[in-house]
N, C-alpha and C. Protein backbone atom coordinates (compact mmCIF):
# COMPACT_ATOMS: atom_id res chain seq x y z
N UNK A 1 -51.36 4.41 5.03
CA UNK A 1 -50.99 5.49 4.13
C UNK A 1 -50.02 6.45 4.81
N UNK A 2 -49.11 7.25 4.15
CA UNK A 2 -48.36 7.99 4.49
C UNK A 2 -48.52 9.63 4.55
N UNK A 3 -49.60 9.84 4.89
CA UNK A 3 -50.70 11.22 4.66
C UNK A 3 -49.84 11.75 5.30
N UNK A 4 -49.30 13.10 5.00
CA UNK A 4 -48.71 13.90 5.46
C UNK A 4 -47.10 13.81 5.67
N UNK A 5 -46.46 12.95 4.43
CA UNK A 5 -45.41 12.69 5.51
C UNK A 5 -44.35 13.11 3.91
N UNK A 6 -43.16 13.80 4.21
CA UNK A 6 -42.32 14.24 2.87
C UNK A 6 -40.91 13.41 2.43
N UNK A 7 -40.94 13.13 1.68
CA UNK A 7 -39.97 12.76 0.90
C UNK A 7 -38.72 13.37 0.20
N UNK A 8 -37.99 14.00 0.42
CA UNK A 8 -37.10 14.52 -0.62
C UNK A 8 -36.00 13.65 -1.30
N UNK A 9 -36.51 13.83 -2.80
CA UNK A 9 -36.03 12.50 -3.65
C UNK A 9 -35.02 13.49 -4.44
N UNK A 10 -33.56 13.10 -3.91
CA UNK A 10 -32.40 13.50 -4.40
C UNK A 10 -32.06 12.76 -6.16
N UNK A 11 -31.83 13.18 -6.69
CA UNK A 11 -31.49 12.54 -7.90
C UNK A 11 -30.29 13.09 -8.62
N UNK A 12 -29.21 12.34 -8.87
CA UNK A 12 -28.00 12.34 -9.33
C UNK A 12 -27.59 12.18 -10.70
N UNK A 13 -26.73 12.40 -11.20
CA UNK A 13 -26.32 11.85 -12.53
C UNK A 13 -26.09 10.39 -12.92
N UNK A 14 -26.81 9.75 -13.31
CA UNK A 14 -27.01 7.98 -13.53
C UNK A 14 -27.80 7.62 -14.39
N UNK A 15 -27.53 6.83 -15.20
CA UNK A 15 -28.19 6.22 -16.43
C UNK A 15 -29.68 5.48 -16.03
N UNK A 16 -29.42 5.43 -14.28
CA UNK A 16 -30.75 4.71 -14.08
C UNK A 16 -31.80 5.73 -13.45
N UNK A 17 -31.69 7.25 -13.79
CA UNK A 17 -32.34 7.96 -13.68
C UNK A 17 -34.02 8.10 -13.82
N UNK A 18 -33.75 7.39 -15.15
CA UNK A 18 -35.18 7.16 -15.24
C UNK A 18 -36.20 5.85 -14.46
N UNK A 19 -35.66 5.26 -13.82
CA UNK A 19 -36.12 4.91 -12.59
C UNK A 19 -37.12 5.75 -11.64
N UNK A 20 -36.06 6.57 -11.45
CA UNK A 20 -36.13 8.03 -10.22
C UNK A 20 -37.79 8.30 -10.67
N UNK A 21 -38.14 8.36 -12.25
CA UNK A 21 -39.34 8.99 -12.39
C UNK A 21 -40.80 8.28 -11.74
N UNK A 22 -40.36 6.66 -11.67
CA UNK A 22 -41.08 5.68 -10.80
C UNK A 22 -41.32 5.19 -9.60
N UNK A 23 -40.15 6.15 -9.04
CA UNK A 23 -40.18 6.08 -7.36
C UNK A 23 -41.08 7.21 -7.56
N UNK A 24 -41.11 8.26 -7.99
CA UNK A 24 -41.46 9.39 -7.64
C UNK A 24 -43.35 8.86 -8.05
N UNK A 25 -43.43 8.34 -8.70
CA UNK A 25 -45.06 7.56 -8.90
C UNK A 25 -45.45 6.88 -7.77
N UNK A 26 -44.63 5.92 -7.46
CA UNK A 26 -44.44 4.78 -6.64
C UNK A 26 -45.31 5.49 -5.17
N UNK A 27 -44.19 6.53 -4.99
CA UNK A 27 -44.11 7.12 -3.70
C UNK A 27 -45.36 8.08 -3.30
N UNK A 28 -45.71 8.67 -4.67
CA UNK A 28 -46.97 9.28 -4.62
C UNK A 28 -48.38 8.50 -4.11
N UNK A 29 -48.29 7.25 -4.65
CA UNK A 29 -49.50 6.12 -5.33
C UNK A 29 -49.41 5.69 -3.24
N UNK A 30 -48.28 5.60 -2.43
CA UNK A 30 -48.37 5.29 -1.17
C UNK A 30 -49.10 6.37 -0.25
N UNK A 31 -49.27 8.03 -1.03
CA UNK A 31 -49.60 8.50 0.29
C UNK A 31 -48.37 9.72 0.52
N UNK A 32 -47.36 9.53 -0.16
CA UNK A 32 -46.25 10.83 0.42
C UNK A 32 -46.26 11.57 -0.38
N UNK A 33 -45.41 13.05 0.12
CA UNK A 33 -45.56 14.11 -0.80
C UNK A 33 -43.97 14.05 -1.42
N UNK A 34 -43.79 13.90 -2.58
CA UNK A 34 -42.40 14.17 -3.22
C UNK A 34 -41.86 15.16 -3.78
N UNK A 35 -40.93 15.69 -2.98
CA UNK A 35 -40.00 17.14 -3.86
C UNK A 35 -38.87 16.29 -4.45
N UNK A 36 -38.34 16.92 -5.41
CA UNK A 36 -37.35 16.34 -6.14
C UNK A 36 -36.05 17.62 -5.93
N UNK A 37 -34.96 17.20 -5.82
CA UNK A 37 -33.59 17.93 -5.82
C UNK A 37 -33.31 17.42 -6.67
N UNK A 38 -32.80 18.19 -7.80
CA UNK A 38 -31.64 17.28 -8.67
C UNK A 38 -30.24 18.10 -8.65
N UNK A 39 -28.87 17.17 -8.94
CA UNK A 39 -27.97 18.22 -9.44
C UNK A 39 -27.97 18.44 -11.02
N UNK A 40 -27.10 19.30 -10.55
CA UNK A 40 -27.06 20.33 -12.00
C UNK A 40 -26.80 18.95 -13.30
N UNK A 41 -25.91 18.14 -12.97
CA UNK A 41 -25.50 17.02 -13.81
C UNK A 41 -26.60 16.43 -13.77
N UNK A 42 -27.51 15.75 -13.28
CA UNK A 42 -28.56 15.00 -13.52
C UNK A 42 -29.52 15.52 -14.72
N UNK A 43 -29.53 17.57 -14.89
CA UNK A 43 -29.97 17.65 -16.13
C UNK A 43 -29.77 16.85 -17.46
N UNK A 44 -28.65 16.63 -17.39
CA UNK A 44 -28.05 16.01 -18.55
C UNK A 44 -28.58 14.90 -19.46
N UNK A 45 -29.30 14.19 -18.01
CA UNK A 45 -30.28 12.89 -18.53
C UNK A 45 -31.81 13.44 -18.66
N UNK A 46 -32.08 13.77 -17.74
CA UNK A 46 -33.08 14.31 -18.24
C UNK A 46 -34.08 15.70 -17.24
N UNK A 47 -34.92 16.45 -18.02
CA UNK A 47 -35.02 17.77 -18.11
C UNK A 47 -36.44 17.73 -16.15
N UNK A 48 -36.46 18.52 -15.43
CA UNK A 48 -36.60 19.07 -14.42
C UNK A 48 -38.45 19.19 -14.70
N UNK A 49 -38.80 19.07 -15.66
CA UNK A 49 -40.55 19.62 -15.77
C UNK A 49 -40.56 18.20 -15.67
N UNK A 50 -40.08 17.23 -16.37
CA UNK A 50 -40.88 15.58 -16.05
C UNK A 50 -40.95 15.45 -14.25
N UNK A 51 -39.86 15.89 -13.73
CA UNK A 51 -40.27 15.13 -12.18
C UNK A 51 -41.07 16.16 -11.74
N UNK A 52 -41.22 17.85 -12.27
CA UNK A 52 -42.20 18.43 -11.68
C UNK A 52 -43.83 17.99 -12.05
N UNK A 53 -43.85 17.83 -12.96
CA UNK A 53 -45.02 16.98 -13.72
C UNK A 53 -45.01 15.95 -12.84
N UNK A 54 -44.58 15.00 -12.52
CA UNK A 54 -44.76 13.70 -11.94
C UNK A 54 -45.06 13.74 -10.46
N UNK A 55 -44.45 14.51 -10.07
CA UNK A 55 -44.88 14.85 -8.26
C UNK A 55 -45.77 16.21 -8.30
N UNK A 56 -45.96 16.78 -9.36
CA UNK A 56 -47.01 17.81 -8.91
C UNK A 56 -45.91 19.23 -7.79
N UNK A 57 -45.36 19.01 -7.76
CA UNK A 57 -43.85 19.80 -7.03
C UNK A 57 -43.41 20.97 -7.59
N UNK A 58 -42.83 21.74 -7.06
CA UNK A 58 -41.42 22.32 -7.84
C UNK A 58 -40.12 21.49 -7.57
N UNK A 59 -39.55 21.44 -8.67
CA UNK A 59 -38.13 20.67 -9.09
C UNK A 59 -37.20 21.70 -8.51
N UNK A 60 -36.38 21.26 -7.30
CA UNK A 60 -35.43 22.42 -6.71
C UNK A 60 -34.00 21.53 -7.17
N UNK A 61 -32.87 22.72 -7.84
CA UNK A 61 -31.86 22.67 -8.41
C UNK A 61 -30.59 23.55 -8.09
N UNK A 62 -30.56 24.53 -8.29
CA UNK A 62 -29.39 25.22 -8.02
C UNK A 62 -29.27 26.20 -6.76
N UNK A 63 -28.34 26.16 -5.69
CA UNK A 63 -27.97 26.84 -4.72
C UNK A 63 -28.64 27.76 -4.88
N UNK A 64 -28.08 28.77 -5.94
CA UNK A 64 -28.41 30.28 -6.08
C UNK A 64 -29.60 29.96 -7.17
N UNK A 65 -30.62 29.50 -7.35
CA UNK A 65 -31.77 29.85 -8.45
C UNK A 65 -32.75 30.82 -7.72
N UNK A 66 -33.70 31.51 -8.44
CA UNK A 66 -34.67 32.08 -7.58
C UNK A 66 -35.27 31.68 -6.92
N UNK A 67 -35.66 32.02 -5.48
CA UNK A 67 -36.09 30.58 -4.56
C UNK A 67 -37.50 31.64 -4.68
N UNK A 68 -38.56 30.27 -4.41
CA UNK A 68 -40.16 29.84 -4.32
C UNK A 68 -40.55 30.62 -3.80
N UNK A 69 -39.87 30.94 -2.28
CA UNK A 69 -40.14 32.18 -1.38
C UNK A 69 -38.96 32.53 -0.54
N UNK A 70 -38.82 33.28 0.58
CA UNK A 70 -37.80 33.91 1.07
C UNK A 70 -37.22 32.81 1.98
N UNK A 71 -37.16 31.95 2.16
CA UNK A 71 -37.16 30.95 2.85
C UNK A 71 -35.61 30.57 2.25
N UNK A 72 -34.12 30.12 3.31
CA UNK A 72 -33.34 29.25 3.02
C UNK A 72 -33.77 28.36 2.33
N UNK A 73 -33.78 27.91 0.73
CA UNK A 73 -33.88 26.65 0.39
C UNK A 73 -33.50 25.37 0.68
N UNK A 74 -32.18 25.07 1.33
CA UNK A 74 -31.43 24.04 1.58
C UNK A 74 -31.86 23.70 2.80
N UNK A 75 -32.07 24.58 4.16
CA UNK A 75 -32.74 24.50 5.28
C UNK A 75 -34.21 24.41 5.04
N UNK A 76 -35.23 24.73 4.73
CA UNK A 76 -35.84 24.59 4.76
C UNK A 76 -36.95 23.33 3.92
N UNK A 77 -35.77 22.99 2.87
CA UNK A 77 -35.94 21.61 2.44
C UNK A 77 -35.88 20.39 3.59
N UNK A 78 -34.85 20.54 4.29
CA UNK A 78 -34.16 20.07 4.89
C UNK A 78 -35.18 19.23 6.31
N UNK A 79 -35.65 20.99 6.56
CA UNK A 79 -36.62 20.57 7.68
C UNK A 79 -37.63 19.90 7.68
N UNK A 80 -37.99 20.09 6.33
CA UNK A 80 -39.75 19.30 5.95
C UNK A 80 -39.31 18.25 6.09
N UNK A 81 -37.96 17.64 5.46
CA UNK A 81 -38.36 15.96 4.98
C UNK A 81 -38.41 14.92 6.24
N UNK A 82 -39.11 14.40 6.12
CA UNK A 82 -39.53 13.42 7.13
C UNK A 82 -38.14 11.92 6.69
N UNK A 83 -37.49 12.03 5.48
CA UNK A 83 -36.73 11.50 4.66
C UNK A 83 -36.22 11.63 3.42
N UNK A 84 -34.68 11.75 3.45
CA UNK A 84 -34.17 12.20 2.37
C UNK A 84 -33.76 11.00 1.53
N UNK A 85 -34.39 10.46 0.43
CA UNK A 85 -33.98 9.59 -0.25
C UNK A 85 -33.44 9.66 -1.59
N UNK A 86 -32.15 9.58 -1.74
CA UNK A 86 -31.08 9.30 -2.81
C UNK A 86 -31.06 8.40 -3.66
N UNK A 87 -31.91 8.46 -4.73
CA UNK A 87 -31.81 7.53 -5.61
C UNK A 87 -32.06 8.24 -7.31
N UNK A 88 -30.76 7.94 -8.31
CA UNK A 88 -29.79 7.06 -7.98
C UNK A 88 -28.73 7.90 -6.92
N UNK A 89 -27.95 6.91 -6.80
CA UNK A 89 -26.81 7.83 -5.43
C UNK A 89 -25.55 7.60 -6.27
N UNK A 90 -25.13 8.25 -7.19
CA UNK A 90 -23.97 8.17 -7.70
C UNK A 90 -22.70 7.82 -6.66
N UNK A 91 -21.48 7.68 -7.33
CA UNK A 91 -20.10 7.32 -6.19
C UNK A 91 -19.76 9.01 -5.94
N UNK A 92 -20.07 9.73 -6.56
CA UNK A 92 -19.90 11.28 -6.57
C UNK A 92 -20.18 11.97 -5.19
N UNK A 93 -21.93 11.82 -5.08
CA UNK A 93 -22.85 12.17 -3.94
C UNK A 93 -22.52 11.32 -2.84
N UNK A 94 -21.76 10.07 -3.02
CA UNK A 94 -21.45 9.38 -1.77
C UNK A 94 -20.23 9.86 -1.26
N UNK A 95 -19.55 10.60 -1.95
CA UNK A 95 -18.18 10.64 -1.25
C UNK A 95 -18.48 12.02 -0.97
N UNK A 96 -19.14 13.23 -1.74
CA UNK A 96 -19.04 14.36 -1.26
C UNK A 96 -19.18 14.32 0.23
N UNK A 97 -20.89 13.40 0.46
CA UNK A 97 -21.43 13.58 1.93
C UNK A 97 -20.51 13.00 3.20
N UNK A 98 -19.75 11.59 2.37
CA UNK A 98 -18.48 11.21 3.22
C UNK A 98 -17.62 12.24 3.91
N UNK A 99 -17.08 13.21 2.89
CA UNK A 99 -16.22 14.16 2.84
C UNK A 99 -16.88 15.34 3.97
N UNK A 100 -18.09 15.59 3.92
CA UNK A 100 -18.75 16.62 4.24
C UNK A 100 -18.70 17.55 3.57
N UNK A 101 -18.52 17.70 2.14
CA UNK A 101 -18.69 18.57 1.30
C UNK A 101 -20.35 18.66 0.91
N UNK A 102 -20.00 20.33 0.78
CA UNK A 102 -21.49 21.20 0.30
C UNK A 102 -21.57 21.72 -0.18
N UNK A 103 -21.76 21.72 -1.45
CA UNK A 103 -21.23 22.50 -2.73
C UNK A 103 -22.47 22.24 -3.34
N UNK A 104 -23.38 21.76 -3.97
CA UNK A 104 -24.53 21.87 -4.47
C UNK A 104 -25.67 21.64 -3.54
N UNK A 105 -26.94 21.83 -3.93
CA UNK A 105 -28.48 22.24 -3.30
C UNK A 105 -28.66 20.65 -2.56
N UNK A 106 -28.22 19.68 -3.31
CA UNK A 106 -28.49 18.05 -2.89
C UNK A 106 -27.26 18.00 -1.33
N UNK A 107 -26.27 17.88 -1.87
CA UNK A 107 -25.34 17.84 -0.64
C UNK A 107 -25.48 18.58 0.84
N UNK A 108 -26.10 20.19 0.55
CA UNK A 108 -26.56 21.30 1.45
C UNK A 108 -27.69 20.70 2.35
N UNK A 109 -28.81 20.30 1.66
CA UNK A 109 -29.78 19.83 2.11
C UNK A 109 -30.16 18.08 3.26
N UNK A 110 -28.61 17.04 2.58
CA UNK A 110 -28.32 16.29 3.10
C UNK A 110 -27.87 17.02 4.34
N UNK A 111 -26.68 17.68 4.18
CA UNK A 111 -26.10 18.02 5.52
C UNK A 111 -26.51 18.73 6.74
N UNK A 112 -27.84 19.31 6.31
CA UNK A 112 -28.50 19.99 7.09
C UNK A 112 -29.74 19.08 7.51
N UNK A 113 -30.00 18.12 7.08
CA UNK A 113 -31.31 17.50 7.68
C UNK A 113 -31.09 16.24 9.18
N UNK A 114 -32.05 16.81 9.19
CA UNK A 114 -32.38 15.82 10.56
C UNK A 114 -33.13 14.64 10.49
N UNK A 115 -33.70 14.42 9.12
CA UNK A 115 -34.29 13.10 9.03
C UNK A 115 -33.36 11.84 8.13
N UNK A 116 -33.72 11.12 8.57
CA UNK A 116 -32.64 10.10 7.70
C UNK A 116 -32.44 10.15 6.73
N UNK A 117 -31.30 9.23 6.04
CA UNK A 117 -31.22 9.42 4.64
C UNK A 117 -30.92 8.23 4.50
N UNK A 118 -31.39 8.12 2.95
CA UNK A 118 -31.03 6.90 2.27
C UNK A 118 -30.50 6.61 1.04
N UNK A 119 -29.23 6.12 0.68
CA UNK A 119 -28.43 6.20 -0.35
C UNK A 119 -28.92 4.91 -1.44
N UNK A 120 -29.31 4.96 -2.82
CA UNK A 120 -29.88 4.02 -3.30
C UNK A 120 -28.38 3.80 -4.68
N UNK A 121 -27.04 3.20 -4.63
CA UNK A 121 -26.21 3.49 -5.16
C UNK A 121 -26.38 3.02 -6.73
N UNK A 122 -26.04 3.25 -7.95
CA UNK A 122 -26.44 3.13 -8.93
C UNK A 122 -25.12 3.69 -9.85
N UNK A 123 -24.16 2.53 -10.46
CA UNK A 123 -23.11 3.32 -10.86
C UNK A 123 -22.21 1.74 -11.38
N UNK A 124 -21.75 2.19 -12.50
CA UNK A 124 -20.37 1.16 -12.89
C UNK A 124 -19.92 -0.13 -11.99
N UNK A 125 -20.14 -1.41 -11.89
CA UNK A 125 -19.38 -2.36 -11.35
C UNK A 125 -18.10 -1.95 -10.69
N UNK A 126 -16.94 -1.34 -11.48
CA UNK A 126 -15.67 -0.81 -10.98
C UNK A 126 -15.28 0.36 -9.56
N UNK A 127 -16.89 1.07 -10.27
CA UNK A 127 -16.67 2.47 -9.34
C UNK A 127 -17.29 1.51 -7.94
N UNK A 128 -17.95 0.93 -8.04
CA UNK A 128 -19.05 0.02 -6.93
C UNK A 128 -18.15 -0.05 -5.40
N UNK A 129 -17.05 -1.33 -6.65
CA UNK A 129 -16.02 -1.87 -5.89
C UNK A 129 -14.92 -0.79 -5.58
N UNK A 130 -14.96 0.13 -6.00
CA UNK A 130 -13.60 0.48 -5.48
C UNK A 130 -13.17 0.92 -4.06
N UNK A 131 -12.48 0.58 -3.98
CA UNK A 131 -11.89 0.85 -2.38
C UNK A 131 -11.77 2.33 -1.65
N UNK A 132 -12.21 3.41 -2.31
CA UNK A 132 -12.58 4.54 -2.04
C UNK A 132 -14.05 4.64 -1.92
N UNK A 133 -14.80 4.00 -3.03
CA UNK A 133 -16.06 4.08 -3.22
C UNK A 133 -16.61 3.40 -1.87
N UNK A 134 -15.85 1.93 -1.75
CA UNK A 134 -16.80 0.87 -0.33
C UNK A 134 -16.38 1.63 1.18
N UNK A 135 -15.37 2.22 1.15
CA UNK A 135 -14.96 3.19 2.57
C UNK A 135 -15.61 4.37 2.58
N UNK A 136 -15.89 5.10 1.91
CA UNK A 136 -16.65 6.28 2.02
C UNK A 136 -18.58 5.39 2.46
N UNK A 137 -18.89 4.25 1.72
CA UNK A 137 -20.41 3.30 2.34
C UNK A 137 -19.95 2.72 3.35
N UNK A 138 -18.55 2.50 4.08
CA UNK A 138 -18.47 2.18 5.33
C UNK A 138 -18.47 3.25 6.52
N UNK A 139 -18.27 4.09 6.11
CA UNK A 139 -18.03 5.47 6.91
C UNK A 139 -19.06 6.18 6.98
N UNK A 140 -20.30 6.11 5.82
CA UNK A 140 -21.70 6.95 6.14
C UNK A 140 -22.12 5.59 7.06
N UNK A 141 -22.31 3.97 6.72
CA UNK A 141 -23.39 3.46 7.53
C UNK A 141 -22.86 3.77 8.98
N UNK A 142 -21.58 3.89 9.17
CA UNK A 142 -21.23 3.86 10.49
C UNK A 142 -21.96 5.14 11.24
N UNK A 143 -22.18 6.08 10.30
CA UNK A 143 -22.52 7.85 11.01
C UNK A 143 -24.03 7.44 10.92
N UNK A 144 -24.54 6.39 10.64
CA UNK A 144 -26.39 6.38 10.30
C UNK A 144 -26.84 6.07 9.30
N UNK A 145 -26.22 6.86 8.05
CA UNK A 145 -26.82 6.59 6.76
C UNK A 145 -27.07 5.48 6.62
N UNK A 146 -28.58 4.85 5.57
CA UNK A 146 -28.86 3.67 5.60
C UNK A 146 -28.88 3.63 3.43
N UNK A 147 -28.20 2.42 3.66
CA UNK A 147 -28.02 1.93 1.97
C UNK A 147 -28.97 0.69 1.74
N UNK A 148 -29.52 0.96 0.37
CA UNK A 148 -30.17 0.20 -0.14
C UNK A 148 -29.35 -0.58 -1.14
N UNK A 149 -28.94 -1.38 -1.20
CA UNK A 149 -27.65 -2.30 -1.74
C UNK A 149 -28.12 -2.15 -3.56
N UNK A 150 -27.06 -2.10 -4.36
CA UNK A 150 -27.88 -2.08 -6.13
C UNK A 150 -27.67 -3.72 -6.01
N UNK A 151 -28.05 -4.04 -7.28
CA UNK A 151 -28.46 -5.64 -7.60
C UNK A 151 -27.26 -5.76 -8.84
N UNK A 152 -26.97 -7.30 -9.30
CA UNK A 152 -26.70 -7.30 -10.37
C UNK A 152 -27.45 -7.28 -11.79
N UNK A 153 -26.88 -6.76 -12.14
CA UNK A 153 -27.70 -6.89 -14.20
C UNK A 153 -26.87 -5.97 -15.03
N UNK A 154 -27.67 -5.82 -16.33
CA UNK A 154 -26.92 -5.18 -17.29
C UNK A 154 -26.48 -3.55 -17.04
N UNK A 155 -25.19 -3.41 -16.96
CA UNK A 155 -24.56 -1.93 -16.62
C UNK A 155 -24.57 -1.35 -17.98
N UNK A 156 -24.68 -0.08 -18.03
CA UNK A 156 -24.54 1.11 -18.78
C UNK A 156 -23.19 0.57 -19.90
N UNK A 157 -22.15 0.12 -19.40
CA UNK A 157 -21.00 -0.19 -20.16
C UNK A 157 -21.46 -1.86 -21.06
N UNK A 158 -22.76 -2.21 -20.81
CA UNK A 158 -23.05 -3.30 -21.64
C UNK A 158 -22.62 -4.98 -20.78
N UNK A 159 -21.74 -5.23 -19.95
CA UNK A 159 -21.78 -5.83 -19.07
C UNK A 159 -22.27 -6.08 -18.04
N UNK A 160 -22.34 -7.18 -17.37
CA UNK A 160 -23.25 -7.59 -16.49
C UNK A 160 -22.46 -7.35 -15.05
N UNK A 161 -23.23 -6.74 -14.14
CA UNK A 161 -22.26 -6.88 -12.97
C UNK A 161 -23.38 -6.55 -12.05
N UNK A 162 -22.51 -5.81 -10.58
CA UNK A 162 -23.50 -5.26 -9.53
C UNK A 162 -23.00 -3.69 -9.87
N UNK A 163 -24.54 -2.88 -9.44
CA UNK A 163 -23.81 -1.25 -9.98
C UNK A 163 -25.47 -0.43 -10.35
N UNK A 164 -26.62 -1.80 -10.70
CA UNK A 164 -27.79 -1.43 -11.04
C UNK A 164 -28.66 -1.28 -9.84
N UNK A 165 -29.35 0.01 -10.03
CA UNK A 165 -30.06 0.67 -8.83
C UNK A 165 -31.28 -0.71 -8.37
N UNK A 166 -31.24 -0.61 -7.08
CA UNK A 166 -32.11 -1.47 -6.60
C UNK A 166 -33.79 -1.42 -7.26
N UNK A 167 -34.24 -2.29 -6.74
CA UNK A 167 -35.93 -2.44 -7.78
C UNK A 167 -36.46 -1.43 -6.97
N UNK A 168 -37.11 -0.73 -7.74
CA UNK A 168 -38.19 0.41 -6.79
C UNK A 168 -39.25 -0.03 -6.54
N UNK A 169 -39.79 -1.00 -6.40
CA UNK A 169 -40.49 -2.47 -5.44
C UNK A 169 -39.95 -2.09 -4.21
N UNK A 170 -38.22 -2.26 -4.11
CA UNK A 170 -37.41 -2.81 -2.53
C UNK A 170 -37.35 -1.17 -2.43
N UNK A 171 -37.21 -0.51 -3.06
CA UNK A 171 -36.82 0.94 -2.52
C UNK A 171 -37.99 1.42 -2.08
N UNK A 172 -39.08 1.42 -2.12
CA UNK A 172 -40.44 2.22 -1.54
C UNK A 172 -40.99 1.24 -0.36
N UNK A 173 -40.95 -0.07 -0.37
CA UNK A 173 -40.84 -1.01 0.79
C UNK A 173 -40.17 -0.40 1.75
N UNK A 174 -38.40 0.08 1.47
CA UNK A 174 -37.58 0.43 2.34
C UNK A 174 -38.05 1.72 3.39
N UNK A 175 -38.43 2.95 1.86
CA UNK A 175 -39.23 4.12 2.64
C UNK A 175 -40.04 3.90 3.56
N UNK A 176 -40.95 3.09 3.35
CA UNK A 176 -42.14 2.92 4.40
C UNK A 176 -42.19 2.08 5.23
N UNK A 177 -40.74 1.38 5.37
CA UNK A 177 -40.39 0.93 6.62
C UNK A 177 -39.91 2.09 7.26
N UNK A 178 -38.92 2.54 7.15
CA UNK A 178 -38.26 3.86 8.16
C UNK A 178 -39.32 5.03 8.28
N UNK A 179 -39.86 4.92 7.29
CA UNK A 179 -40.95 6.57 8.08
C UNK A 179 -42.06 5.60 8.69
């Protein structure tokens, strides 16, 4: 079991969002404690009380929201997690962290942590491949970051390709190999 050990489950704007709500079960049902980050765009799919409901958590979101307690939010997220896991990991969140951009609570919290991270990519066949998209996943594995590869199947655009978030079977396997 993973008694005592934290998770911070980044969640992005992606159709396979609702996934995210089954890692966050998944991850519980092993033993870890799950906070959820979302960005502001990930509202879009869906609303911040389901993953607080689901991990029993507070759902942390915006840079400037009222924070829990006096505590840096982004640092002090940062410090707990024993692992920061990104799933889905849009091409967005991969290139910001490429970039070293820190502009939202998810990116801040990546850049400040000391425990690994793990990018679970989840996004369009096109964006997958693109040659900005695969250099920015050649340039985090090289700095550490560890990727959980997506699979092929049916994409958001109704075609079949690679672009679909890995099984959260292989993604909570993955967690509890590295912690």
């Amino acid at each position: 079991m993973a008694k005592d050990k934290n998770v911070i489950l980044g969640v992005t704007a992606s159709i396979a969002i609702y996934k995210a709500c089954d890692i966050v079960l998944r991850l519980k049902d092993e033993g870890f404690s799950v906070s959820v980050v979302m960005t502001k765009e990930a509202e879009e799919f869906i609303r911040p009380i389901v993953f607080q409901g689901l991990s029993g958590n507070p759902v942390y979101r915006g840079l400037f929201d009222q924070p829990q307690s006096w505590e840096i939010e982004h640092v002090s997220l940062a410090q707990k997690a024993d692992l920061v896991l990104v799933a889905p990991a849009t091409a967005n969140i991969i290139a910001k962290v490429a970039c070293g951009i820190s502009d939202d609570l998810l990116s801040c919290v990546i850049s400040a942590t000391n425990a690994p991270v793990v990018f679970c990519p989840a996004m369009n066949e096109q964006m997958y491949k693109n040659k900005i998209t695969r250099g920015n996943i050649k340039k985090l594995k090289a700095l550490g970051y560890k990727f959980i590869e997506p699979r092929v199947g049916r994409l958001a655009c109704g075609k079949i390709g690679v672009g679909c978030l890995a099984e959260v079977g292989a993604i909570v396997k993955e967690v509890k190999r590295i912690i």
